[in-house]
C-alpha atoms as a PDB file:
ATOM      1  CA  UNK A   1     -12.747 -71.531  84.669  1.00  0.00           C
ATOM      2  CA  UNK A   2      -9.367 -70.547  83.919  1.00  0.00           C
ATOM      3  CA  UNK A   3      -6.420 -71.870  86.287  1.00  0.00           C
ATOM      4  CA  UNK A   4      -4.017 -69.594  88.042  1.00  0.00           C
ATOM      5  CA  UNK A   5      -0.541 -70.417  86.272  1.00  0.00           C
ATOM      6  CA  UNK A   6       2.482 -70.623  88.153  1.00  0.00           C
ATOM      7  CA  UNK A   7       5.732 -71.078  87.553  1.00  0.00           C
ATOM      8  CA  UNK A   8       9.499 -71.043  89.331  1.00  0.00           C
ATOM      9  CA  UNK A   9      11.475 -68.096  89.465  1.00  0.00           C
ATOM     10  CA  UNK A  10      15.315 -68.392  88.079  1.00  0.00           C
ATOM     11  CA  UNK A  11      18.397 -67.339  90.723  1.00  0.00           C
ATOM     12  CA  UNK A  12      18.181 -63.822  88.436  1.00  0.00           C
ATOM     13  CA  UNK A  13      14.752 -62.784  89.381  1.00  0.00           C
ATOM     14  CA  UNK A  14      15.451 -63.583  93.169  1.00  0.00           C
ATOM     15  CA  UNK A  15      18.499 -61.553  93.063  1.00  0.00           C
ATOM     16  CA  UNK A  16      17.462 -58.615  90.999  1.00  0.00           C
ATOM     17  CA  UNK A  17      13.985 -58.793  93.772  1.00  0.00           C
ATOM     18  CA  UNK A  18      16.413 -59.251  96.667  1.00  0.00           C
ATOM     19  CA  UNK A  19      18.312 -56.122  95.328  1.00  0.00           C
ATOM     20  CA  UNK A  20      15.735 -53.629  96.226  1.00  0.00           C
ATOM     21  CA  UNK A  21      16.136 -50.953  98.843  1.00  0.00           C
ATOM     22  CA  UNK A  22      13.469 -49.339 100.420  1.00  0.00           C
ATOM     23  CA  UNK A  23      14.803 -45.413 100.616  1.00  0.00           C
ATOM     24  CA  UNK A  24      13.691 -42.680 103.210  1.00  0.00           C
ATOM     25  CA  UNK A  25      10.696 -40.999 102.222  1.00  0.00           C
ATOM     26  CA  UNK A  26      12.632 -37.680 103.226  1.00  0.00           C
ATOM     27  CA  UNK A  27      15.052 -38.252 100.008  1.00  0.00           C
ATOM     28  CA  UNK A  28      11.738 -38.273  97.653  1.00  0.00           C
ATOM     29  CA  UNK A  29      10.568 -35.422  98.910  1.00  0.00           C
ATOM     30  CA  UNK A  30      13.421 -33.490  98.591  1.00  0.00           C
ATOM     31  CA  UNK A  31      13.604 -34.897  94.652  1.00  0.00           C
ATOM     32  CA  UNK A  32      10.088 -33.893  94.267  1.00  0.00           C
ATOM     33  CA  UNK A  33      10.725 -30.526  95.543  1.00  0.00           C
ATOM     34  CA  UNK A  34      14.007 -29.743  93.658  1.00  0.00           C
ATOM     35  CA  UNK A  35      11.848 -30.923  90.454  1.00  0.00           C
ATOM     36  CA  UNK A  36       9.533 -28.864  91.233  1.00  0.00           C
ATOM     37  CA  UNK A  37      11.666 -25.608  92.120  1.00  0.00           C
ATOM     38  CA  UNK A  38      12.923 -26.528  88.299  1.00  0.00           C
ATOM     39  CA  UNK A  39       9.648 -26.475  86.762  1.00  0.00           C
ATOM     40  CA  UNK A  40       9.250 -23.474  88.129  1.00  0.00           C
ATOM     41  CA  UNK A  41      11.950 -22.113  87.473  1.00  0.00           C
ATOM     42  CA  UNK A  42      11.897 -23.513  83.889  1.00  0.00           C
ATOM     43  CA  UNK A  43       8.387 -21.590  83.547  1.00  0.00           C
ATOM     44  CA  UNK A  44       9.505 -19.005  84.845  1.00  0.00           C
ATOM     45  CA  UNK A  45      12.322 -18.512  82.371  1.00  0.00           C
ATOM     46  CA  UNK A  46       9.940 -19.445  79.676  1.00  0.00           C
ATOM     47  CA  UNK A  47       7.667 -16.710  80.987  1.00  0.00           C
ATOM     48  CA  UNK A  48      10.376 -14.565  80.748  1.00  0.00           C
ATOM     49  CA  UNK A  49      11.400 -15.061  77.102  1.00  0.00           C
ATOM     50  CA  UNK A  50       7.673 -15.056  76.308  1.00  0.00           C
ATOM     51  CA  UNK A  51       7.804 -11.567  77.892  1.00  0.00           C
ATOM     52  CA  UNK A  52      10.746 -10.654  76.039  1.00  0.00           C
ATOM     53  CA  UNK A  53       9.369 -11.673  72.679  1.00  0.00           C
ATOM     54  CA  UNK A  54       5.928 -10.917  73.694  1.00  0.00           C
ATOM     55  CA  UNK A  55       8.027  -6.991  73.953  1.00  0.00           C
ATOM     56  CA  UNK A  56      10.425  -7.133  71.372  1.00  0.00           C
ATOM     57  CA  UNK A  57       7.184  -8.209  69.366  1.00  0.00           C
ATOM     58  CA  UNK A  58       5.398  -5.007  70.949  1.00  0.00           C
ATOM     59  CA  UNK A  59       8.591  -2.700  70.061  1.00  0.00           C
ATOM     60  CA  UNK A  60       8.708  -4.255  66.431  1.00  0.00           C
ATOM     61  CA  UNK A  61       4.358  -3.716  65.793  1.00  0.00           C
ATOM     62  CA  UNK A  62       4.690  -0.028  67.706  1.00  0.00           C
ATOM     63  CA  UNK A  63       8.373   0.744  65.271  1.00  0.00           C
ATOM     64  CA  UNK A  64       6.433  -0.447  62.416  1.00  0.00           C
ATOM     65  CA  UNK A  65       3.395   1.432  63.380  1.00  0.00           C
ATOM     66  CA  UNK A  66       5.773   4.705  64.007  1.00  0.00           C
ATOM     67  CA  UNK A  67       7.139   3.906  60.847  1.00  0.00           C
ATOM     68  CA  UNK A  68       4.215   3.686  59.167  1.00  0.00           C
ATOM     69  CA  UNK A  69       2.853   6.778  60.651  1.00  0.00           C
ATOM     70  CA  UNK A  70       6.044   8.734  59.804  1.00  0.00           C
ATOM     71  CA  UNK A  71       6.023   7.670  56.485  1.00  0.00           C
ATOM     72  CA  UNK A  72       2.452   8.285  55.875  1.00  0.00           C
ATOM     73  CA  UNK A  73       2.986  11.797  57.281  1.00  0.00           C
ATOM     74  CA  UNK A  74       5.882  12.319  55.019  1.00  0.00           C
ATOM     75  CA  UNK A  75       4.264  10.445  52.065  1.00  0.00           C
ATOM     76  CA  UNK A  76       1.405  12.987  52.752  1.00  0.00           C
ATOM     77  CA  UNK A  77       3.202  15.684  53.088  1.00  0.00           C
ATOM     78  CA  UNK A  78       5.164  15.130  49.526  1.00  0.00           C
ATOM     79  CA  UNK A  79       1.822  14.416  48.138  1.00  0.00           C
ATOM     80  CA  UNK A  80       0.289  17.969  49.206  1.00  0.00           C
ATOM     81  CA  UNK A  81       3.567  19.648  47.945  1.00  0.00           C
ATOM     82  CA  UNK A  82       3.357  17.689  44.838  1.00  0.00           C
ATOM     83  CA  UNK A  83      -0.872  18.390  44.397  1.00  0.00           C
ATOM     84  CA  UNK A  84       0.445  22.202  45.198  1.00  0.00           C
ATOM     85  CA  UNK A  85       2.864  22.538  42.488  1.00  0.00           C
ATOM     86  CA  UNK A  86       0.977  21.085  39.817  1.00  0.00           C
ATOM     87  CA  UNK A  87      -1.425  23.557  40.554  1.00  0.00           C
ATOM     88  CA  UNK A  88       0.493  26.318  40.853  1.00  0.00           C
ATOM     89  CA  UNK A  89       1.792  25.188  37.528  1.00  0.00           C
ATOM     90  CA  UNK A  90      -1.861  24.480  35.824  1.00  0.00           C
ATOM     91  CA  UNK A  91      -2.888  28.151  36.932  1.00  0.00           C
ATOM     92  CA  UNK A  92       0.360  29.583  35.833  1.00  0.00           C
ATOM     93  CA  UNK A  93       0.049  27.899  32.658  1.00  0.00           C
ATOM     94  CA  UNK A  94      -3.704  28.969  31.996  1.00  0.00           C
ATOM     95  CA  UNK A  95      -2.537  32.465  32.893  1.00  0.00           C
ATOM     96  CA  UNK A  96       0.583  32.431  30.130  1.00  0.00           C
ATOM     97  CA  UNK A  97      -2.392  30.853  27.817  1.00  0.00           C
ATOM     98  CA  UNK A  98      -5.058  33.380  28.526  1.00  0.00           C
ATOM     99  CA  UNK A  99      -2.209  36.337  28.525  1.00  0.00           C
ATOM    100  CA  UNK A 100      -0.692  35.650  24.724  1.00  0.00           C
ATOM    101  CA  UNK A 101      -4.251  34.533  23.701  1.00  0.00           C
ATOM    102  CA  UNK A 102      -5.600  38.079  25.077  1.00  0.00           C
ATOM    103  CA  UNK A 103      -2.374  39.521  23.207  1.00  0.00           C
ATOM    104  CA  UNK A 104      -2.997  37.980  20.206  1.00  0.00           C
ATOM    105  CA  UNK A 105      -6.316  39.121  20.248  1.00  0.00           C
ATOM    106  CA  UNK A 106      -5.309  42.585  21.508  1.00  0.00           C
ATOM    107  CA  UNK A 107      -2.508  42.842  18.551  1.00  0.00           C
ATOM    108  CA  UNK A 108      -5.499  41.375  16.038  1.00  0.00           C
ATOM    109  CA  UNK A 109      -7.802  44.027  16.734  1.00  0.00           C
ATOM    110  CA  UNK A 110      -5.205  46.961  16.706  1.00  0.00           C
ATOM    111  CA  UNK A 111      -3.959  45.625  13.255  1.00  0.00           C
ATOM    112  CA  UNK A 112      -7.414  45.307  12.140  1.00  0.00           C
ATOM    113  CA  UNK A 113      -8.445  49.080  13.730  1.00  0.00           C
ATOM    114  CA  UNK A 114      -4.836  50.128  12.110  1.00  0.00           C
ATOM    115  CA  UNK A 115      -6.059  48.793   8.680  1.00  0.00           C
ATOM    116  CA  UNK A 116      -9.860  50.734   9.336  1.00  0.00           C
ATOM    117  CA  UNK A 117      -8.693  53.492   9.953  1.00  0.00           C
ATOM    118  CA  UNK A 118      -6.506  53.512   6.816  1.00  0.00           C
ATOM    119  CA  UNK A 119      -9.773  52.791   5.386  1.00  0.00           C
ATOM    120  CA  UNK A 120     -11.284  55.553   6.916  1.00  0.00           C
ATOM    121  CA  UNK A 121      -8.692  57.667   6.051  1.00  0.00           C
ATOM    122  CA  UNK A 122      -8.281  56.964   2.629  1.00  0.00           C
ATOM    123  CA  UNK A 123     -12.308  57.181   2.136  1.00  0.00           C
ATOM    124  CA  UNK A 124     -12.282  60.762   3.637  1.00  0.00           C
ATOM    125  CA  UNK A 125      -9.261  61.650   1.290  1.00  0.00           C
ATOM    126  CA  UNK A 126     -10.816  60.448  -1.740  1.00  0.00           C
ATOM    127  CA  UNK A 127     -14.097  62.627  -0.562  1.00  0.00           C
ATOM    128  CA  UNK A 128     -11.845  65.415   0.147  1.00  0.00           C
ATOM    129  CA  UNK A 129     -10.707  65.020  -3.566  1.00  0.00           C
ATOM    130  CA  UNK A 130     -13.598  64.816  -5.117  1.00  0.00           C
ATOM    131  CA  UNK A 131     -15.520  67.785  -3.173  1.00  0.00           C
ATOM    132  CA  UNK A 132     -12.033  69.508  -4.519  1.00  0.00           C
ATOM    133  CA  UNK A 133     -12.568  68.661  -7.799  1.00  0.00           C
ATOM    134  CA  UNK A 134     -16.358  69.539  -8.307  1.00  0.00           C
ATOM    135  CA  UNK A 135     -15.279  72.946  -6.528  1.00  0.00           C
ATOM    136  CA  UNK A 136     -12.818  73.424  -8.662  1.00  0.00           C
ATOM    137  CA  UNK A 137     -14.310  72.474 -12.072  1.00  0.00           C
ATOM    138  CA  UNK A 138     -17.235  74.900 -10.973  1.00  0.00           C
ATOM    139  CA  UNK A 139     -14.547  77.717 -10.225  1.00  0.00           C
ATOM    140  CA  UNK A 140     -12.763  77.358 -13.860  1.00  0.00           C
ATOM    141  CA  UNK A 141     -16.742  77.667 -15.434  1.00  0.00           C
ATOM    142  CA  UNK A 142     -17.713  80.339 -13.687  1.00  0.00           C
ATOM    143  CA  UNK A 143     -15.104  82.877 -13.583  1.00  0.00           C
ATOM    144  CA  UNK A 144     -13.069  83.838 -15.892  1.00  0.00           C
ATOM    145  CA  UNK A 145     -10.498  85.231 -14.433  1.00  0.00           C
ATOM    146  CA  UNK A 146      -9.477  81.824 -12.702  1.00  0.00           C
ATOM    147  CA  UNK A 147      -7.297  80.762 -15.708  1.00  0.00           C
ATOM    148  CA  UNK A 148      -5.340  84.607 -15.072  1.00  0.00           C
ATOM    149  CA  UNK A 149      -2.714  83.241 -12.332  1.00  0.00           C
ATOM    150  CA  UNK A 150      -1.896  79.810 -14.110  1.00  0.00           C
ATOM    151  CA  UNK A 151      -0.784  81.644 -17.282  1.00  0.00           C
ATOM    152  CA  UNK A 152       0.955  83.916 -14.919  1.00  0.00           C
ATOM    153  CA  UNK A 153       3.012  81.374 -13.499  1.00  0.00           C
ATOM    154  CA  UNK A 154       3.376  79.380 -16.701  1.00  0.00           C
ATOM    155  CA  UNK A 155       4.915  82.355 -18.131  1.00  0.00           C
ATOM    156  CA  UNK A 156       6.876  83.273 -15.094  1.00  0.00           C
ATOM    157  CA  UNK A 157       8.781  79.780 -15.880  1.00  0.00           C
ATOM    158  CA  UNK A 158      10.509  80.721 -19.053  1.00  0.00           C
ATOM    159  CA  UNK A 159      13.954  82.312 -19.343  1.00  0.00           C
ATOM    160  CA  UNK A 160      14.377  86.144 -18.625  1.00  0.00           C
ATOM    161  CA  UNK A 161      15.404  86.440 -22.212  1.00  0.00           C
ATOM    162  CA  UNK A 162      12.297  84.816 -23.966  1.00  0.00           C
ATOM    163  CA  UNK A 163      10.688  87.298 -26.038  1.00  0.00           C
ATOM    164  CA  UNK A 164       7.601  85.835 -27.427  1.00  0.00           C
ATOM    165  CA  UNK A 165       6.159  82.520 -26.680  1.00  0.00           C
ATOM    166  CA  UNK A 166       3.418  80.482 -27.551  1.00  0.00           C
ATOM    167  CA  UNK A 167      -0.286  79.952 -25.886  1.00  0.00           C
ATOM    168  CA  UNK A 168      -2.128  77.115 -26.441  1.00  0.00           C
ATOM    169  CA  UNK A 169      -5.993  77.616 -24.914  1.00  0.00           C
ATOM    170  CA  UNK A 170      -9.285  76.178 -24.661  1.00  0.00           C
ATOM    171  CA  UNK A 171     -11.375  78.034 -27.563  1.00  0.00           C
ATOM    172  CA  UNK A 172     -13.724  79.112 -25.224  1.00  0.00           C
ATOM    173  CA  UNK A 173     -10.651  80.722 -22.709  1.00  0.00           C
ATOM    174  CA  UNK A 174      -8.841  81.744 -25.222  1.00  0.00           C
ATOM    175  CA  UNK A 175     -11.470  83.968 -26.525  1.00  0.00           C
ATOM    176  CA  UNK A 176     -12.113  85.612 -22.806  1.00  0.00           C
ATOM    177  CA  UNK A 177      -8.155  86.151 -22.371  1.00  0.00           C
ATOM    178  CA  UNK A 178      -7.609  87.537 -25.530  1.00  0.00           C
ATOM    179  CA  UNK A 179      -7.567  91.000 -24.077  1.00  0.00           C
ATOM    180  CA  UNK A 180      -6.130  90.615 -20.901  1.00  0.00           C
ATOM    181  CA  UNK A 181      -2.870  88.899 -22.589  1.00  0.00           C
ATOM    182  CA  UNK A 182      -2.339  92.380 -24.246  1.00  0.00           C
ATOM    183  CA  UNK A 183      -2.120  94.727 -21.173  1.00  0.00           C
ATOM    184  CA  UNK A 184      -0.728  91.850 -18.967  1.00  0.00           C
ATOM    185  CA  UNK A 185       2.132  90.669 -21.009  1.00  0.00           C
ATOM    186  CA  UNK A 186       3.158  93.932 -22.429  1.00  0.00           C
ATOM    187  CA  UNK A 187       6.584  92.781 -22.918  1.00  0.00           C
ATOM    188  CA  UNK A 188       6.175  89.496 -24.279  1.00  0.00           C
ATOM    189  CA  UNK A 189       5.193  88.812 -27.744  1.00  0.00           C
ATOM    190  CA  UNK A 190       2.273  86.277 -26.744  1.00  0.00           C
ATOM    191  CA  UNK A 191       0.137  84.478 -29.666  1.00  0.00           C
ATOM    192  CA  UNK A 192      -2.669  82.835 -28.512  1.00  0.00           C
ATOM    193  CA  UNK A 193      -3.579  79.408 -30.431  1.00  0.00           C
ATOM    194  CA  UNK A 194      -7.207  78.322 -29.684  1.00  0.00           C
ATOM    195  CA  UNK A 195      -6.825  74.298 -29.138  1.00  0.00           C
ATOM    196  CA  UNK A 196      -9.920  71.954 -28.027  1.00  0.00           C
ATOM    197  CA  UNK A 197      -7.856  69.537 -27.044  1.00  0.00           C
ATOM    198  CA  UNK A 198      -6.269  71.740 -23.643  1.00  0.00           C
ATOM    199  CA  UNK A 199      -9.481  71.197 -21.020  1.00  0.00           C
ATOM    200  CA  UNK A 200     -10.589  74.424 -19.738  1.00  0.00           C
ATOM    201  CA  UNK A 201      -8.824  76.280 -16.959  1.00  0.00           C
ATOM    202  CA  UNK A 202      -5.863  74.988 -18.364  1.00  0.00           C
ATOM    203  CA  UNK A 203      -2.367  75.545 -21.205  1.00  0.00           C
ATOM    204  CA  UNK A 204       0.376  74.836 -22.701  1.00  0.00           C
ATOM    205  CA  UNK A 205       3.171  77.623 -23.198  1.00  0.00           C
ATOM    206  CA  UNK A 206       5.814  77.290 -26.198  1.00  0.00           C
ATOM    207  CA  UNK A 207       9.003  79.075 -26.501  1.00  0.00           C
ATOM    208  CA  UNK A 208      12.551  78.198 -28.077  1.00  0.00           C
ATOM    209  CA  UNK A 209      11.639  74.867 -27.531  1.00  0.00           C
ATOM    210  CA  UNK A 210      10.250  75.122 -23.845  1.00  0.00           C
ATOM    211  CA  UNK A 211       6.849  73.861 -23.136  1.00  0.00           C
ATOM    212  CA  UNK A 212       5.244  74.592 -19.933  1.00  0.00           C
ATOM    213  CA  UNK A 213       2.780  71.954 -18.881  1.00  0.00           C
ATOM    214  CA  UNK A 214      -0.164  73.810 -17.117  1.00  0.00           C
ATOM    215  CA  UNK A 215      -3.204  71.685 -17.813  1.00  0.00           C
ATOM    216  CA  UNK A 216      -5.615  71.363 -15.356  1.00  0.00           C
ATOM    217  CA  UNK A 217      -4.700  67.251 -15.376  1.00  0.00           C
ATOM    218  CA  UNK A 218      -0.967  67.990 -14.861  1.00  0.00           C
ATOM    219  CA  UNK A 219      -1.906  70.493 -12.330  1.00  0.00           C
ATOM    220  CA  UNK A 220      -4.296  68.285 -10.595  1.00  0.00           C
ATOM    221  CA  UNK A 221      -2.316  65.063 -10.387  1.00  0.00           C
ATOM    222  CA  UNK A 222       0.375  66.843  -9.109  1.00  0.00           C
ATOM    223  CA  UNK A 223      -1.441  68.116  -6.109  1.00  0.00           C
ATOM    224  CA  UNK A 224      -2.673  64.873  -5.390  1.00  0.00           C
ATOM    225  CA  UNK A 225       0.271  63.149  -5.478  1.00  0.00           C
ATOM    226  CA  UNK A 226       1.727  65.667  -2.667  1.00  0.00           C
ATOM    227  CA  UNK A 227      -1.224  63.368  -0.951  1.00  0.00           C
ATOM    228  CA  UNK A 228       0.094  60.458  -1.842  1.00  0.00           C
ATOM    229  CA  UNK A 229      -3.045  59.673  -3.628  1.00  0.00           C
ATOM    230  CA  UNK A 230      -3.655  59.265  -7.770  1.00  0.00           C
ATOM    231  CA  UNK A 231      -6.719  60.019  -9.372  1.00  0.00           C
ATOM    232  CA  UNK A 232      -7.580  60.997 -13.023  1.00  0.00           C
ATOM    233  CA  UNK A 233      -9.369  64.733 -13.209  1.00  0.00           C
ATOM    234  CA  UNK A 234     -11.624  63.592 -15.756  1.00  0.00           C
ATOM    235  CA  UNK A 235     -13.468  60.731 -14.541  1.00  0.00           C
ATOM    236  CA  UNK A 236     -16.552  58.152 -16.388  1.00  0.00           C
ATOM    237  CA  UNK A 237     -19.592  60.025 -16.345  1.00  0.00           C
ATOM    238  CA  UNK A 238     -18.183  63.376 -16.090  1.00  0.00           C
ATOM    239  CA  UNK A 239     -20.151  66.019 -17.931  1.00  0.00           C
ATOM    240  CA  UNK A 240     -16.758  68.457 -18.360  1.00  0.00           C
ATOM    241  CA  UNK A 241     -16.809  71.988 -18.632  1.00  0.00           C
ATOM    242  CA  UNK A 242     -15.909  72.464 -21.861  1.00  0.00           C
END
């Protein structure tokens, strides 16, 4: 069993213990009341700034939220104008597209109806010629008297003063004209000169050095080229007339 210790105190510790005061009770209570009024009034300052931050904090999240809502709107509303415009332009754009490629086609098919119809039109020429030519070469077989007017006007071409000239003929006309030279050229010393080579229906007229082209080839290419159109008279697997 352990012994109490004890010891002396020094003069120090008697007068530091002798120094002690026993205060009114009232006093503490007042201390412990004032301490309390400034806790209280310490949390109550705290409560405020917790208030005030707890609102500036509100203020901040509800600007950032109208801020955010604003924007979004605009952002939005950019976006729609934006999506609109590049549509409008993608239609517009297909339109110009579909417009030159419908008048490109448009301008292809009149050039190409243009260029038929030349076609067309040249076919029915040449038919027009050669339905000419058959009726003709029938006419200048037929009848005689066809080959009356060309040596007419082949003789109606040389000066006033040309007294006799000289007619070349196909044998064959030559022979049938022989007589009707006589009475129709009364005043015109006419000698007829049978020649195979002049095509019947046609001739040649002579005089002081004049010749009068009146074939039927000279005859005929110059009516077609009032057509704007060449083609021989005699063509491959012609019978002639002669």
């Amino acid at each position: 069993m352990t012994r109490p210790s004890s010891r002396f105190l020094t003069g120090a510790e008697i007068d530091a213990a002798a120094g002690w005061e026993f205060r009114p009770i009232e006093h503490a209570s007042e201390r412990f009341a004032a301490k309390l009024r400034a806790q209280a009034l310490e949390e109550e300052q705290s409560r405020h700034v917790q208030e005030r931050q707890a609102g500036l904090a509100e203020g901040h999240a509800k600007g950032h939220a109208e801020g955010y809502a604003e924007g979004f709107t605009q952002g939005h509303a950019q976006a729609t104008l934006e999506g609109q415009r590049l549509i409008t332009e993608h239609i517009e754009g297909q339109a110009r597209t579909v417009t030159e490629s419908f008048a490109s086609i448009f301008e292809s098919a009149q050039t190409q109806l243009a260029a038929q119809e030349q076609i067309m039109a040249r076919g029915v020429l040449d038919l027009a010629c050669e339905l000419a030519r058959q009726v003709v070469r029938h006419e200048l077989s037929s009848n005689p008297n066809a080959l009356q007017p060309v040596v007419r006007e082949a003789l109606s071409m040389l000066s006033l003063d040309c007294k006799a000239a000289l007619v070349r003929l196909n044998p064959v006309d030559a022979e049938v004209m022989a007589d009707m030279f006589a009475a129709e050229f009364p005043h015109l010393v006419l000698s007829l000169h049978p020649d195979s080579s002049v095509t019947r229906g046609g001739c040649l007229v002579e005089a002081t050095g004049t010749v009068v082209d009146a074939t039927v080839e000279r005859r005929w290419m110059r009516a077609l080229a009032n057509l704007g159109l060449e083609s021989a008279w005699e063509v491959e697997g012609d019978d002639g007339i002669d």
